[in-house]
Protein backbone atom coordinates (compact mmCIF):
# COMPACT_ATOMS: atom_id res chain seq x y z
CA UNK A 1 139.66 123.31 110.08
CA UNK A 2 137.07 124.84 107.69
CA UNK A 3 137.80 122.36 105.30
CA UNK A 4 137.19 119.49 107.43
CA UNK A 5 133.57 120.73 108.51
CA UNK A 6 133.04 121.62 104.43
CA UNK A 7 133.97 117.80 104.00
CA UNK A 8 131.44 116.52 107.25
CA UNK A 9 128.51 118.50 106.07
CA UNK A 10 129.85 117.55 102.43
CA UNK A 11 129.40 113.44 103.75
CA UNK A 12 126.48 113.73 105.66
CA UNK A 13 124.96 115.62 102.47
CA UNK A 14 125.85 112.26 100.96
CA UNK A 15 124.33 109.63 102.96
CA UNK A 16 121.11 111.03 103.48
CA UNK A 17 120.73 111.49 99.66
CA UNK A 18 122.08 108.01 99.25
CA UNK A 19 119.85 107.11 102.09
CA UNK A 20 116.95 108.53 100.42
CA UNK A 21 117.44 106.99 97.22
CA UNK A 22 117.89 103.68 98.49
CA UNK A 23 113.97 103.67 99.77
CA UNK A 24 112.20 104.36 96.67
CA UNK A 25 110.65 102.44 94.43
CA UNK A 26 111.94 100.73 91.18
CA UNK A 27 109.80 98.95 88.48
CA UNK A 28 111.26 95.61 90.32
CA UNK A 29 111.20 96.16 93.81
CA UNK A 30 108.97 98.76 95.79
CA UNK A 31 110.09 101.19 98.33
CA UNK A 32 109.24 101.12 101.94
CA UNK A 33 105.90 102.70 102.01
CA UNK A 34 104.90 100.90 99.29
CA UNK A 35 106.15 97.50 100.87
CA UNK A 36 104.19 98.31 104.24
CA UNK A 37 101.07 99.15 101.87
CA UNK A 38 100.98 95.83 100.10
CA UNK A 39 101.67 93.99 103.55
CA UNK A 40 98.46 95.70 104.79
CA UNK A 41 96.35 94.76 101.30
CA UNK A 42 97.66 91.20 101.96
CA UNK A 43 96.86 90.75 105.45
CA UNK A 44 93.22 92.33 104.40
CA UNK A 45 92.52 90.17 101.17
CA UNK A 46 93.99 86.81 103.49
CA UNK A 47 91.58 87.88 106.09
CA UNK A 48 88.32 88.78 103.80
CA UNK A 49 89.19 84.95 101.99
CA UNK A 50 89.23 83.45 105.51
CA UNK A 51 86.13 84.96 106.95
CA UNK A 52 83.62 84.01 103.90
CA UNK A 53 82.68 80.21 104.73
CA UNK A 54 82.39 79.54 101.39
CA UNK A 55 86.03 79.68 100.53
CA UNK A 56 88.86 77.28 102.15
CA UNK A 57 91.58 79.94 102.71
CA UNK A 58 94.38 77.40 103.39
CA UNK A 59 93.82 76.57 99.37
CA UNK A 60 94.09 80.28 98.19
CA UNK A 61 97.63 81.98 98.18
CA UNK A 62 97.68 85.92 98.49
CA UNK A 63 100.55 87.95 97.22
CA UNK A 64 100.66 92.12 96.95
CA UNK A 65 103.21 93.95 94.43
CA UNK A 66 102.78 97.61 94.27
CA UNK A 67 98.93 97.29 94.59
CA UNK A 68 98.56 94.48 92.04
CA UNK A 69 97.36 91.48 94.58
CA UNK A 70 98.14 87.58 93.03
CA UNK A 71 95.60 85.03 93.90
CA UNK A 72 96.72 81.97 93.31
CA UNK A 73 96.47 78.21 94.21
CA UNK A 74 93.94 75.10 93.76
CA UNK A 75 89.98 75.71 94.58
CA UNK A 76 86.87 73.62 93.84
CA UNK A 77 84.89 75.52 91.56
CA UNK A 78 84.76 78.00 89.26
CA UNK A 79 82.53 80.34 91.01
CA UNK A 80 85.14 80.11 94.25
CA UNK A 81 87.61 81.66 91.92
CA UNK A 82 85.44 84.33 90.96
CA UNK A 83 84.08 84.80 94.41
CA UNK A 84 88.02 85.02 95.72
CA UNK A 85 88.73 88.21 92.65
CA UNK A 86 85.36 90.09 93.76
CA UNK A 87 86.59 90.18 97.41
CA UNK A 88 90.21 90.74 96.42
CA UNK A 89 88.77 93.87 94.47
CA UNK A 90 86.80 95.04 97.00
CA UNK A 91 89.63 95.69 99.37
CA UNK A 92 90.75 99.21 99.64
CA UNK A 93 94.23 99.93 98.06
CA UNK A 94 93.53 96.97 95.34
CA UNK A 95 94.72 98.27 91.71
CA UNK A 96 94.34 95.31 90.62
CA UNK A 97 93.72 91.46 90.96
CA UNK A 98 95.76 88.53 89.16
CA UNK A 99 93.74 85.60 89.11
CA UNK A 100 95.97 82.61 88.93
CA UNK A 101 94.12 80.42 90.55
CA UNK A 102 93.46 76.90 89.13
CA UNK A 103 90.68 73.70 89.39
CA UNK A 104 91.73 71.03 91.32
């Protein structure tokens, strides 16, 4: 019988450190916290973009990987690109901004 509970707690020892594991972060793929943290810089950066007039939003495409936020798509001009990085920067949790963003 002692064996048998040596073996459970032995298991369960297992799957939480395999559970544990399976959450962090890799240099291709983030963990949980990290995931949840770029949703939130996303949902800020898509929401600065669509409150300034001066930018169409539906033309600028907003992507967050471990910090790093991707702007991307077509705009008018080049000061619309640069106006899109400044407010992509000035969100808190930005490391850093990609500017892929092209002129239609």
């Amino acid at each position: 019988m002692k064996t048998h509970h040596r073996f459970s707690a032995l298991l369960l020892l297992a799957i939480a450190f395999g559970g544990l594991t399976a959450c962090g972060s890799t240099p291709t793929s983030s963990s949980t916290g990290q995931y949840l943290d770029d949703t939130a810089i996303t949902a800020k950066v898509k929401t600065a973009i669509f409150n300034d007039a001066s930018l169409k939003s539906a033309e600028i495409n907003v992507e967050t990987f471990k910090g790093t936020v991707q702007l991307s798509g077509f705009v008018g001009t080049q000061a619309d690109i640069s106006h899109a990085v400044k407010l992509a920067q000035g969100i808190e949790g930005v490391r850093a901004v990609k500017n892929d963003m092209r002129l239609k």
